[in-house]
Protein backbone atom coordinates (compact mmCIF):
# COMPACT_ATOMS: atom_id res chain seq x y z
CA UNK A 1 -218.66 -142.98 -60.27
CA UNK A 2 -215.43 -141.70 -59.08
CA UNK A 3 -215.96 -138.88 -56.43
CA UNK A 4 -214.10 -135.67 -56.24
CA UNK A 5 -212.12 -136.41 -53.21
CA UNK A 6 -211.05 -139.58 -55.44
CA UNK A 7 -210.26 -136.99 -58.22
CA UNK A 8 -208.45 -134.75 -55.83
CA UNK A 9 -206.20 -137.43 -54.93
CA UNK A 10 -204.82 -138.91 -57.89
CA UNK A 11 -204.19 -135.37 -59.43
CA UNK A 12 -201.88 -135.55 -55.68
CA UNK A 13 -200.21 -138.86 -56.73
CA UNK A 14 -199.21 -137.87 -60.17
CA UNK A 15 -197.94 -134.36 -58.88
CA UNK A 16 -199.30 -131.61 -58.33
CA UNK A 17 -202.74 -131.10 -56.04
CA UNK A 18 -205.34 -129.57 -57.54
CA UNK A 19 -208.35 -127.90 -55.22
CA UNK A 20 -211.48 -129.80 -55.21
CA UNK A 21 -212.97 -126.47 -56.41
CA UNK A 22 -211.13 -126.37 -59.74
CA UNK A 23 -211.53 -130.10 -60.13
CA UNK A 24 -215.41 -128.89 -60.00
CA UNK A 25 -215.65 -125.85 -62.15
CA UNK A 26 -213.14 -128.24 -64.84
CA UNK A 27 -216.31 -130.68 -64.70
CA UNK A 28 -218.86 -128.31 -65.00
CA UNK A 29 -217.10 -126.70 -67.79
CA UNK A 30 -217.19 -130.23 -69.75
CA UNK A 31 -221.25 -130.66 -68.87
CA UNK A 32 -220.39 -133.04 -65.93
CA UNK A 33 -222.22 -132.59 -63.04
CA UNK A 34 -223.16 -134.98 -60.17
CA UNK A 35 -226.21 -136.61 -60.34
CA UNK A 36 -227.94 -139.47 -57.97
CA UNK A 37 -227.92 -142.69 -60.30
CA UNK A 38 -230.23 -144.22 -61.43
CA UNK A 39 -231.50 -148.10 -60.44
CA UNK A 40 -231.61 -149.92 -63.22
CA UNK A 41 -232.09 -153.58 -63.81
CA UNK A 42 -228.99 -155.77 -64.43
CA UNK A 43 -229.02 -156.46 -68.10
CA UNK A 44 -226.88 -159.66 -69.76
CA UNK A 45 -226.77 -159.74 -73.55
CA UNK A 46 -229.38 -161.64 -74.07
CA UNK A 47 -231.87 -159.72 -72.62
CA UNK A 48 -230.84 -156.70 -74.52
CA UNK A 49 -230.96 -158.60 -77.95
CA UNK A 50 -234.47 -159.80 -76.86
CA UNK A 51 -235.75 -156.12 -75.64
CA UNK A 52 -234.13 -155.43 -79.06
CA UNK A 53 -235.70 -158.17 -81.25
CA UNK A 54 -239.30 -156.71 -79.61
CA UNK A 55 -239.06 -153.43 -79.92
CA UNK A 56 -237.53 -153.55 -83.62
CA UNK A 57 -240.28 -156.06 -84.48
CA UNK A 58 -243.36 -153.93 -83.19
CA UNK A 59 -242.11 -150.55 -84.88
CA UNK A 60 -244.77 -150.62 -87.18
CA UNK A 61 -247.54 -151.60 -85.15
CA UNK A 62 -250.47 -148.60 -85.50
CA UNK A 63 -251.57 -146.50 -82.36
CA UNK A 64 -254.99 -148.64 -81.94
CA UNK A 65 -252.73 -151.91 -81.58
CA UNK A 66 -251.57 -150.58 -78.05
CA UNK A 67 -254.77 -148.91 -77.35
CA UNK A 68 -255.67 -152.88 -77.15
CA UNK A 69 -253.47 -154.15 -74.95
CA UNK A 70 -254.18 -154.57 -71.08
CA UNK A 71 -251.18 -154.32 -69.46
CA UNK A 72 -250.37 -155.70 -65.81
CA UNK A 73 -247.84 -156.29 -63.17
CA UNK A 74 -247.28 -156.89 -59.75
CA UNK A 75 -245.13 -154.44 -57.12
CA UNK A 76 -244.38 -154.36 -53.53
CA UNK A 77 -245.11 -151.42 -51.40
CA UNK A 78 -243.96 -150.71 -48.17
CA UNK A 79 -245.56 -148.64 -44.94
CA UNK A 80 -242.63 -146.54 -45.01
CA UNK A 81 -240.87 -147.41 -48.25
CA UNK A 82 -240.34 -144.24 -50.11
CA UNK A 83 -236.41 -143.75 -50.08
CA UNK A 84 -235.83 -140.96 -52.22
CA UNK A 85 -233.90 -137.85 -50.73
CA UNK A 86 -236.03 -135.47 -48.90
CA UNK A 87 -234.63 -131.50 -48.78
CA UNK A 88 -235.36 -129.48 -45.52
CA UNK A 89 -235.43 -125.95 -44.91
CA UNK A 90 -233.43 -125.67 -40.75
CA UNK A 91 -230.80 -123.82 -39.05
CA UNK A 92 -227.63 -125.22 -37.59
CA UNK A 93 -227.35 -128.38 -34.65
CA UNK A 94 -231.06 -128.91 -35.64
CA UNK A 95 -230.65 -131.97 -37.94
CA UNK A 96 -232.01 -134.28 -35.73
CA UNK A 97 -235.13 -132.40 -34.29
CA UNK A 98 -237.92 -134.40 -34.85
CA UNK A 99 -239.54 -131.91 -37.42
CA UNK A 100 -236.53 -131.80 -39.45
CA UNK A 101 -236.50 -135.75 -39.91
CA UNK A 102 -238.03 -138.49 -41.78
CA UNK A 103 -239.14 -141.71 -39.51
CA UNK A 104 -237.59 -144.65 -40.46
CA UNK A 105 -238.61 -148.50 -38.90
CA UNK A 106 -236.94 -151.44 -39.73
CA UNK A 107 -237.97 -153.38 -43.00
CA UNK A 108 -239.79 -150.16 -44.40
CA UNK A 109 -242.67 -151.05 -41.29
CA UNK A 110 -244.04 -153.65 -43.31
CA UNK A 111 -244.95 -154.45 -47.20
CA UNK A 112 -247.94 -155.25 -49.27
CA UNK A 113 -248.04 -157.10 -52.68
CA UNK A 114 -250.25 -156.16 -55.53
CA UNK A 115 -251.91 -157.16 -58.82
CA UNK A 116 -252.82 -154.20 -61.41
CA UNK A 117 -254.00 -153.91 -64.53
CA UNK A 118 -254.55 -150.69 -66.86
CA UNK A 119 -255.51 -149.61 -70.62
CA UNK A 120 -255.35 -146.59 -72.63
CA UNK A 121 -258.84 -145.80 -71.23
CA UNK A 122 -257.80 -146.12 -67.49
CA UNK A 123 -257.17 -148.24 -64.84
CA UNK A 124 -258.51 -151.43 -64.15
CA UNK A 125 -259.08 -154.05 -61.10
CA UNK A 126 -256.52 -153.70 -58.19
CA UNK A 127 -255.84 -156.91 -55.56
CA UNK A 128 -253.79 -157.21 -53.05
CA UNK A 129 -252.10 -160.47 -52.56
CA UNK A 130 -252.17 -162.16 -49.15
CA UNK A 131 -249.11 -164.44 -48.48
CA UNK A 132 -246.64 -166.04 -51.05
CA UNK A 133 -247.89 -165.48 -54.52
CA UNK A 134 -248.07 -169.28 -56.55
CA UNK A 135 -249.78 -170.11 -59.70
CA UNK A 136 -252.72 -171.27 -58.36
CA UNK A 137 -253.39 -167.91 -56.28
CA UNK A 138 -251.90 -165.99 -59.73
CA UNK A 139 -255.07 -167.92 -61.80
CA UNK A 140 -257.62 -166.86 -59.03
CA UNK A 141 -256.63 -163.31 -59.32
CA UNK A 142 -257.16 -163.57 -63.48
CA UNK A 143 -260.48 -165.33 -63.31
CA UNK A 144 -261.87 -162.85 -60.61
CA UNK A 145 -260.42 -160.00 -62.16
CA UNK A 146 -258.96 -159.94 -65.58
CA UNK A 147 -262.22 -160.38 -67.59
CA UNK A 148 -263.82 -157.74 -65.53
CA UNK A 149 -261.61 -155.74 -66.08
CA UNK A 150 -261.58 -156.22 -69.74
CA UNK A 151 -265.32 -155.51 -69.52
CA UNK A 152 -264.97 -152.16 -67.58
CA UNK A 153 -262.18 -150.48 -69.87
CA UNK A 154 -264.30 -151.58 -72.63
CA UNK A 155 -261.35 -153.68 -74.73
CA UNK A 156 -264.06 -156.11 -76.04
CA UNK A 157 -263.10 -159.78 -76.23
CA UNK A 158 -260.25 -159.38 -78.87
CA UNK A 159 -257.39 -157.57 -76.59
CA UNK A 160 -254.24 -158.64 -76.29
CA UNK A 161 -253.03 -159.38 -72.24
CA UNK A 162 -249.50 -158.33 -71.11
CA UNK A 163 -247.63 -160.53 -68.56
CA UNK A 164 -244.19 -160.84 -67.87
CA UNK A 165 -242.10 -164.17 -68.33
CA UNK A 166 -242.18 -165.48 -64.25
CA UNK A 167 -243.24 -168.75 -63.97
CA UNK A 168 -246.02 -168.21 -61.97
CA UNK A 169 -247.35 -166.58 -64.77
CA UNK A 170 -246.09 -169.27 -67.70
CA UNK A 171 -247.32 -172.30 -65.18
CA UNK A 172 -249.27 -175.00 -67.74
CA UNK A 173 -252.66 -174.90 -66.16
CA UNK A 174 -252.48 -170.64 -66.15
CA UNK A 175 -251.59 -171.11 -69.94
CA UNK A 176 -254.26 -173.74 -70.41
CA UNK A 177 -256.76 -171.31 -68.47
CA UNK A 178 -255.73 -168.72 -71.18
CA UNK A 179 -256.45 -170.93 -74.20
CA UNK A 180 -260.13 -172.00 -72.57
CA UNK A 181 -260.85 -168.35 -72.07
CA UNK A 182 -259.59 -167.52 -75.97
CA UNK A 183 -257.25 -164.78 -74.20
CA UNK A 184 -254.72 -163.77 -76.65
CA UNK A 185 -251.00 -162.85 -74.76
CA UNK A 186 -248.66 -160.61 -75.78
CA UNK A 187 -245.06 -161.70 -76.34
CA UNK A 188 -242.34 -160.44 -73.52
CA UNK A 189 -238.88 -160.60 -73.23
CA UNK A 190 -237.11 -160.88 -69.48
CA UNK A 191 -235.83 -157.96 -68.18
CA UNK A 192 -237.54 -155.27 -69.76
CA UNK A 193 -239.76 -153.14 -67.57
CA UNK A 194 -238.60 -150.02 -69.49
CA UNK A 195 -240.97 -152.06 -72.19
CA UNK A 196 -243.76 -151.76 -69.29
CA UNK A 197 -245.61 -148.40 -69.18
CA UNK A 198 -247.58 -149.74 -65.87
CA UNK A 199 -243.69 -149.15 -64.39
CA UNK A 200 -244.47 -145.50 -64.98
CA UNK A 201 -247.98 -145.82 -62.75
CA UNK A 202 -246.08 -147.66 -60.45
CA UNK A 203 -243.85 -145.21 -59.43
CA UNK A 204 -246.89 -142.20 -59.34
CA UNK A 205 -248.76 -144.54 -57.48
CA UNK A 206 -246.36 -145.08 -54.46
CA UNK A 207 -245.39 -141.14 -54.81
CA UNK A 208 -249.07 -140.48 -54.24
CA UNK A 209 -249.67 -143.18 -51.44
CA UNK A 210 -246.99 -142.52 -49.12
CA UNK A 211 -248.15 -138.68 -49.22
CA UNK A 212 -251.05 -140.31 -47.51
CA UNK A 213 -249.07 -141.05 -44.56
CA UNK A 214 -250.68 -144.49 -43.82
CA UNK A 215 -250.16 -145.59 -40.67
CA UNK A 216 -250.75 -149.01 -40.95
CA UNK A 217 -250.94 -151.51 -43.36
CA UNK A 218 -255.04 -151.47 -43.78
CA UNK A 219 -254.38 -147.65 -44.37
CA UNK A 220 -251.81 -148.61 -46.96
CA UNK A 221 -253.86 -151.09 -49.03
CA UNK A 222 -256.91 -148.63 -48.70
CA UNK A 223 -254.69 -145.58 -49.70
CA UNK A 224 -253.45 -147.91 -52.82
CA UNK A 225 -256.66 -148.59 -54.45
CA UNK A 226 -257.87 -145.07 -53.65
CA UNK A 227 -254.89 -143.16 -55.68
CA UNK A 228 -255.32 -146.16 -58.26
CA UNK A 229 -258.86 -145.03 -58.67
CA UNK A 230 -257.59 -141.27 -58.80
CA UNK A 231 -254.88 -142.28 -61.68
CA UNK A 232 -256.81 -140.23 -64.96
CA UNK A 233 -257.76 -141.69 -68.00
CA UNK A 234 -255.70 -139.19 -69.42
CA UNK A 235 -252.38 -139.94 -67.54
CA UNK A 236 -253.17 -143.60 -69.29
CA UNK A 237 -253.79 -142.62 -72.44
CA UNK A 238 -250.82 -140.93 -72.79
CA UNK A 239 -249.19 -143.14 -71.72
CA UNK A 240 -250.08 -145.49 -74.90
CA UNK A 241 -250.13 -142.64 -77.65
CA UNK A 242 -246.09 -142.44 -76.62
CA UNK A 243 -245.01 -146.40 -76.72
CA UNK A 244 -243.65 -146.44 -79.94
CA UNK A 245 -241.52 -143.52 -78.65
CA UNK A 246 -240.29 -146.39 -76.13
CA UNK A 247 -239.59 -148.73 -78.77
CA UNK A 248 -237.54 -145.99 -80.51
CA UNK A 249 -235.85 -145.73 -77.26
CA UNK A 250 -234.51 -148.88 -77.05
CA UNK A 251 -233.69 -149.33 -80.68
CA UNK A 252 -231.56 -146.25 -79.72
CA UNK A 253 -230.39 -147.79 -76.57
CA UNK A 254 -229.93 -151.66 -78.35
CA UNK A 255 -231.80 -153.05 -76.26
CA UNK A 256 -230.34 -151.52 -72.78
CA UNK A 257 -232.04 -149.05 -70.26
CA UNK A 258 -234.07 -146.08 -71.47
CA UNK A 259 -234.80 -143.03 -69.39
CA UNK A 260 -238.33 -144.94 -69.70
């Protein structure tokens, strides 16, 4: 993560300067090139020898295994949240005409939680969650939406449900709830949203939203259910025929971060 200017002067310290340009071509030459980093979730040893221990163990699972899984998550999204770099096309001293920037508020302008859940057929049931998320709200938004969900993506009653490991989620009564409802879960390590394909809708889903241009957070939440309507059966399907190319992945990877 050193930067050229670093580069430029150490070459100084040990003797002779070398131009930032030459520094650059030298990189290029070697395949090197500068690249915004990626944000990736902080990974202890254990987590990777879990993430391992999954994928290694599922390897030979066939395609219709995944096809019966109903994956789900929650994610924040903000009113003004999307912080990737924006490129724009101006002439000189007009950087800060209004046109030419992007409106920023303080704390992205506000933030919504939501609950998702998807299949290889599609998407399911969408809620938004109002105030601090708890197990008992967590087992309200199951038994309102999971098993309708279930019934609209057509997984019968023999599908396997995908949580991760917080303890909302692992609370007794939510487990017990699981057990009275013959709902089958899926084993999860920590730390492993590479393992996650909603991740992937996640990310398309904000992308699409904030293209919207909500102004508000009723537009956002209204916006957010629309483009998770809009997400194809398709997009989701494909997104199941290529997990075990995840689980090769992080075999690869031993258990770290994947460009999944």
């Amino acid at each position: 993560m050193i930067t050229l200017d670093e580069l430029q002067r150490s070459t100084a310290e040990v003797g002779d300067s070398v131009h930032r340009t030459t520094i650059s071509r030298i990189l290029h030459k070697s395949g090197l090139y500068g690249r915004v980093a990626r944000r990736k979730p902080f990974l202890k040893d254990i987590h990777k020898k879990c993430c391992l221990k999954f994928a290694t163990s599922h390897m030979g699972e066939t395609p219709n295994m995944w096809k019966k899984v109903l994956w789900s998550d929650e994610t924040k999204i903000e009113l003004f949240g999307n912080n990737a770099k924006r490129y724009v096309w101006r002439k000189s001293n007009t950087a800060h005409h209004s046109e030419h920037t992007i409106p920023t508020v303080k704390h992205g302008g506000g933030s919504i939680m939501v609950w998702a859940c998807f299949s290889s057929v599609g998407t399911g049931k969408m809620v938004k969650i109002d105030g601090k998320m708890d197990g008992a709200k967590y087992r309200t938004i199951l038994e309102e939406n999971l098993m309708e969900s279930a019934k609209d993506l057509r997984l019968g009653r023999r599908f396997v449900f995908q949580q991760d490991n917080e303890p909302k989620h692992k609370a007794k009564s939510t487990m017990e709830w699981f057990k009275n409802q013959h709902i089958h879960g899926q084993e999860w390590p920590s730390q492993s949203p590479d393992l996650n394909p909603i991740e992937n809708l996640w990310k398309e889903l904000k992308t699409a939203v904030h293209k919207c241009s909500p102004s508000n957070l009723t537009e956002l939440e209204l916006f957010c259910k629309e483009e998770w309507e809009k997400i194809s059966g398709s997009r989701c399907a494909k997104l199941i025929e290529t997990y075990p190319k995840r689980l090769t992945a992080v075999i690869a990877a031993k258990g770290g971060a994947t460009k999944y």
